[in-house]
N, C-alpha and C. Protein backbone atom coordinates (compact mmCIF):
# COMPACT_ATOMS: atom_id res chain seq x y z
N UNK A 1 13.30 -28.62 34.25
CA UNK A 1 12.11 -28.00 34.77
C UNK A 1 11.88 -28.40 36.23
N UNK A 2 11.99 -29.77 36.81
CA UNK A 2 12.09 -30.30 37.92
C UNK A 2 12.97 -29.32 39.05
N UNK A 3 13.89 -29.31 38.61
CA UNK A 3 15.19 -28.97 39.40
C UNK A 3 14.96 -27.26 39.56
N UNK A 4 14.50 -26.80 38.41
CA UNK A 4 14.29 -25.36 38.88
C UNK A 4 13.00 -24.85 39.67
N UNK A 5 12.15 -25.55 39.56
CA UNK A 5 10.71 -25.36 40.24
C UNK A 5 11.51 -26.11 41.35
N UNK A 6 11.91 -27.15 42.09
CA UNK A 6 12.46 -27.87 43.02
C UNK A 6 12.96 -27.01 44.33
N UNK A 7 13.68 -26.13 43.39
CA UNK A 7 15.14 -25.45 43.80
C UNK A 7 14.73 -23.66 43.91
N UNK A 8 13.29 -23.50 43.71
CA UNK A 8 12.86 -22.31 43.79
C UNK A 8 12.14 -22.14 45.17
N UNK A 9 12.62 -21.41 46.15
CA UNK A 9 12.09 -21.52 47.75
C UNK A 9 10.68 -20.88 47.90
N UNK A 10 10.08 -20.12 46.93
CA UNK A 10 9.03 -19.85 46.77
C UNK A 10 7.95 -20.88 46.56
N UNK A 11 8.35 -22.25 45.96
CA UNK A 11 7.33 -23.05 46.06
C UNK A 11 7.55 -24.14 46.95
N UNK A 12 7.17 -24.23 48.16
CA UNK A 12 7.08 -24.69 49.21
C UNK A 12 6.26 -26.36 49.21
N UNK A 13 5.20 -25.76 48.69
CA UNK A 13 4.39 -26.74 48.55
C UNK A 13 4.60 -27.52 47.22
N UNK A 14 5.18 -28.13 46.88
CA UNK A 14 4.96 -28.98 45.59
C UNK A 14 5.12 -30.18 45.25
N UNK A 15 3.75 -30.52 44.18
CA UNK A 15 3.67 -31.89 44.43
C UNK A 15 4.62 -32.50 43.67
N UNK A 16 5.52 -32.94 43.50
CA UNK A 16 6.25 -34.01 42.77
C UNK A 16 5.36 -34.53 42.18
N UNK A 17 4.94 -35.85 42.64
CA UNK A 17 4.26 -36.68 41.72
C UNK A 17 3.47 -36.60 40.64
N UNK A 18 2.67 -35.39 41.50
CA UNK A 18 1.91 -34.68 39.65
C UNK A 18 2.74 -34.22 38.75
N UNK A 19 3.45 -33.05 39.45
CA UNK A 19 4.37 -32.65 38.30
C UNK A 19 5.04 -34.02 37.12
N UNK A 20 5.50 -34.70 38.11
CA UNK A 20 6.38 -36.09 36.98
C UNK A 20 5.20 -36.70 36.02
N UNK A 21 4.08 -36.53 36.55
CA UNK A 21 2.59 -37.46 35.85
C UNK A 21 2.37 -36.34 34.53
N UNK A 22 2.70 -35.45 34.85
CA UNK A 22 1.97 -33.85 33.82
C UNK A 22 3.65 -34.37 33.22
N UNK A 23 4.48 -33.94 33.09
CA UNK A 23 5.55 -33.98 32.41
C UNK A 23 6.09 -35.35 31.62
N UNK A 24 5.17 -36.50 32.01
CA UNK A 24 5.35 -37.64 31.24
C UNK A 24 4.33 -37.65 30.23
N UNK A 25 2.76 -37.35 30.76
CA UNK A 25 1.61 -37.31 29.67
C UNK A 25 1.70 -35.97 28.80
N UNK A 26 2.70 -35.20 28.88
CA UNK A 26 2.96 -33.82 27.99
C UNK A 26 3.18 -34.43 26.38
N UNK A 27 2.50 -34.32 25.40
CA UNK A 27 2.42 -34.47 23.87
C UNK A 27 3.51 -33.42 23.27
N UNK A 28 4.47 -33.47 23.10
CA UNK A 28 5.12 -32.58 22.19
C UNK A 28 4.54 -32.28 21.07
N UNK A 29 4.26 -30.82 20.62
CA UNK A 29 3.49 -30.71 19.60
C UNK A 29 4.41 -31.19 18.23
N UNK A 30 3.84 -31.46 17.71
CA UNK A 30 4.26 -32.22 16.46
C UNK A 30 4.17 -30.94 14.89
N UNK A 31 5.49 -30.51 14.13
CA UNK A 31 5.05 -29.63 13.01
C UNK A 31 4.48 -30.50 11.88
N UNK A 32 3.13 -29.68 12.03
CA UNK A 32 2.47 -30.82 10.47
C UNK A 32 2.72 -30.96 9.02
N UNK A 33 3.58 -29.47 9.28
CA UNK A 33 4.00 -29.56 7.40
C UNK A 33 5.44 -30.26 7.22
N UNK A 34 5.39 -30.96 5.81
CA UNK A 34 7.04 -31.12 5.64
C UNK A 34 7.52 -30.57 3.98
N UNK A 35 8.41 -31.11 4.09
CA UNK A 35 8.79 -30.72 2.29
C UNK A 35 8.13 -31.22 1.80
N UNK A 36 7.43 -32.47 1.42
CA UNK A 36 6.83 -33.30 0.84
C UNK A 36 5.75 -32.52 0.38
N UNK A 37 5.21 -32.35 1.43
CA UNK A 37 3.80 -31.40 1.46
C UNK A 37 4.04 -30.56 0.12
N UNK A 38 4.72 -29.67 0.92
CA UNK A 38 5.01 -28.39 -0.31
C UNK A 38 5.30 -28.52 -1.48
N UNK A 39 6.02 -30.12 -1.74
CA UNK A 39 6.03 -30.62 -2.95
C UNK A 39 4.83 -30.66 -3.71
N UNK A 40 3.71 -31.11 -2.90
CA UNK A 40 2.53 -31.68 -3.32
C UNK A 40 1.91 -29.97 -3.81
N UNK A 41 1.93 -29.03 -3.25
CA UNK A 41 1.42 -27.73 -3.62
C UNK A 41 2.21 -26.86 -4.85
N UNK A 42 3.20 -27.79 -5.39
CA UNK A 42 4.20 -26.74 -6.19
C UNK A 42 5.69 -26.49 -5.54
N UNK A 43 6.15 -26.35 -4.77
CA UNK A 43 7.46 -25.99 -4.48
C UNK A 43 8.16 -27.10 -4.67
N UNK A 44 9.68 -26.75 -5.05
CA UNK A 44 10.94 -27.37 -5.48
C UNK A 44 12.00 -27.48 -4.56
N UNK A 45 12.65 -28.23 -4.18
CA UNK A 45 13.53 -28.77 -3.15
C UNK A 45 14.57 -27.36 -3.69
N UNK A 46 14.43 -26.20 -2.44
CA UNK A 46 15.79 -25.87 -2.36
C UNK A 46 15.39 -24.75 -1.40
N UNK A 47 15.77 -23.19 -1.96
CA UNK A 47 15.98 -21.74 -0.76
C UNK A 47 14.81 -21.40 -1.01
N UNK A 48 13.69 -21.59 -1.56
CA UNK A 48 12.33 -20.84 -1.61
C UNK A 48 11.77 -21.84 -0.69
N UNK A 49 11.83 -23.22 -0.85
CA UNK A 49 11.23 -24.48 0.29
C UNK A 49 11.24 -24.05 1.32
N UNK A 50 12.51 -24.13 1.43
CA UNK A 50 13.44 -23.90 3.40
C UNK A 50 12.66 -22.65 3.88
N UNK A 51 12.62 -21.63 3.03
CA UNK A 51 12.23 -20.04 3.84
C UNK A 51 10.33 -20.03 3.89
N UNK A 52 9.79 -20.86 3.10
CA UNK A 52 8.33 -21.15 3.39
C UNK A 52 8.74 -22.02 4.41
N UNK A 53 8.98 -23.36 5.05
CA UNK A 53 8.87 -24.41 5.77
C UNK A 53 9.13 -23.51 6.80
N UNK A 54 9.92 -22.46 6.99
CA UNK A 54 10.20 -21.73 8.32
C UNK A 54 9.43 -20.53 8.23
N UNK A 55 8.74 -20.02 7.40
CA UNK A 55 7.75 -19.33 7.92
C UNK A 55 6.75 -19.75 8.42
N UNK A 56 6.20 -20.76 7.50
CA UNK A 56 4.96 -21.70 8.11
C UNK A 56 4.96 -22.32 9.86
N UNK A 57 6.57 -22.15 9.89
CA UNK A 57 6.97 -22.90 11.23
C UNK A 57 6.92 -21.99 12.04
N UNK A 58 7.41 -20.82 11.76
CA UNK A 58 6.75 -19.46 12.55
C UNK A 58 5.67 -19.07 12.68
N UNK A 59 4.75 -19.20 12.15
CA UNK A 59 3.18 -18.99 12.13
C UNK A 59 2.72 -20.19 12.74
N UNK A 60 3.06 -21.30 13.13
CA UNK A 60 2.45 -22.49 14.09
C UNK A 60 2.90 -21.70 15.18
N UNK A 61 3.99 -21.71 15.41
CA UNK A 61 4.81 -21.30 17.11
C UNK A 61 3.97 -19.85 17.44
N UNK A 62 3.88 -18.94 16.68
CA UNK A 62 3.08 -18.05 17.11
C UNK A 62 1.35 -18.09 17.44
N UNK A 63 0.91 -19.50 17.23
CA UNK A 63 -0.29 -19.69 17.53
C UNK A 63 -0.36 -20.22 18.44
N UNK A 64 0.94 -21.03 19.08
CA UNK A 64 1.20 -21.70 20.29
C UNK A 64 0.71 -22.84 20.17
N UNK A 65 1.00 -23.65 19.11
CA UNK A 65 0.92 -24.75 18.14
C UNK A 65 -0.09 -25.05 18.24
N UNK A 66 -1.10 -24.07 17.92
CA UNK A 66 -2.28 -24.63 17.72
C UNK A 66 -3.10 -24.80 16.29
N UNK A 67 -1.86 -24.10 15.33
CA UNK A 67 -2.59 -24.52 13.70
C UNK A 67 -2.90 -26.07 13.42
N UNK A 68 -3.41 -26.18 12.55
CA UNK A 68 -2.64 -27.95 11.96
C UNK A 68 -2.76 -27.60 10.59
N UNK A 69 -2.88 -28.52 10.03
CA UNK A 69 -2.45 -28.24 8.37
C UNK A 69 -3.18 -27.86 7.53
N UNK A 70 -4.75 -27.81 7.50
CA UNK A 70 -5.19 -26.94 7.25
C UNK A 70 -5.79 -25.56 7.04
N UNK A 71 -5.21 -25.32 8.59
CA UNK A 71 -4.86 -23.63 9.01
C UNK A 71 -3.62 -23.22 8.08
N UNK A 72 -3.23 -24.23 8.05
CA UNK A 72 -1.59 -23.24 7.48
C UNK A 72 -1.48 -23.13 6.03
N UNK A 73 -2.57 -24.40 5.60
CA UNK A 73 -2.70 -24.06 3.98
C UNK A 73 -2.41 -22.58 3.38
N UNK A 74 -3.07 -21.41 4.45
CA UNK A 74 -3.80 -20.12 3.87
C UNK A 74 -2.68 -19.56 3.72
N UNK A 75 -1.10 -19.94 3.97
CA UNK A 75 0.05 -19.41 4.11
C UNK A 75 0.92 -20.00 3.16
N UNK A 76 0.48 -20.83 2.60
CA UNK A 76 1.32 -21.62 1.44
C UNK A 76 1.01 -21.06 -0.15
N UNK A 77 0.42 -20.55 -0.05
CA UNK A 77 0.06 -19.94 -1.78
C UNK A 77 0.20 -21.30 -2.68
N UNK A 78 -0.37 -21.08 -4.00
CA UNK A 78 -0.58 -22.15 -4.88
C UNK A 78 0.45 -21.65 -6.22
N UNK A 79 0.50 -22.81 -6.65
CA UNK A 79 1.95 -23.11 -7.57
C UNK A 79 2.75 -22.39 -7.67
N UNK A 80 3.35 -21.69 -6.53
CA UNK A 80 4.80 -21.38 -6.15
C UNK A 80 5.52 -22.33 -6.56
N UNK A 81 6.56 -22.08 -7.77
CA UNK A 81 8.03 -22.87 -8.07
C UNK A 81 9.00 -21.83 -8.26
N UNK A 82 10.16 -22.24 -7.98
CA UNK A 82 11.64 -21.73 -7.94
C UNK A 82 12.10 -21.57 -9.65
């Protein structure tokens, strides 16, 4: 990210130092659900898990990770087993 904002002649003005300060205090968003979880709601370790855990994971990224885990409950349905 450095190197291309750096290396782009359009930005003339730029501060380094913030940028490195913003890019160190940046939180990687964290996915809140895991298998476990889904364990805890009914699902069984296998191809029905995996294709909920990645939908659910698609529906965070499309919120622009702004669900957390009780937003995403509404997407997990109840006693789903394989």
């Amino acid at each position: 990210m450095l190197f291309s904002i750096c290396s782009n002649s359009k930005n003339e003005k730029i501060n380094i130092k913030k940028l490195i300060n913003y890019i160190i205090a940046y939180k990687i968003p964290q996915f809140p659900i895991s298998g476990d979880y889904l364990k805890e709601h009914g699902y069984k370790t296998g191809e029905l898990m995996g294709k909920k855990l990645k939908s659910l994971e698609d529906e965070w990224i499309q919120s622009n990770f702004v669900m957390d885990k009780k937003m995403l409950n509404k997407f997990i349905g109840k006693n789903n087993k394989n």
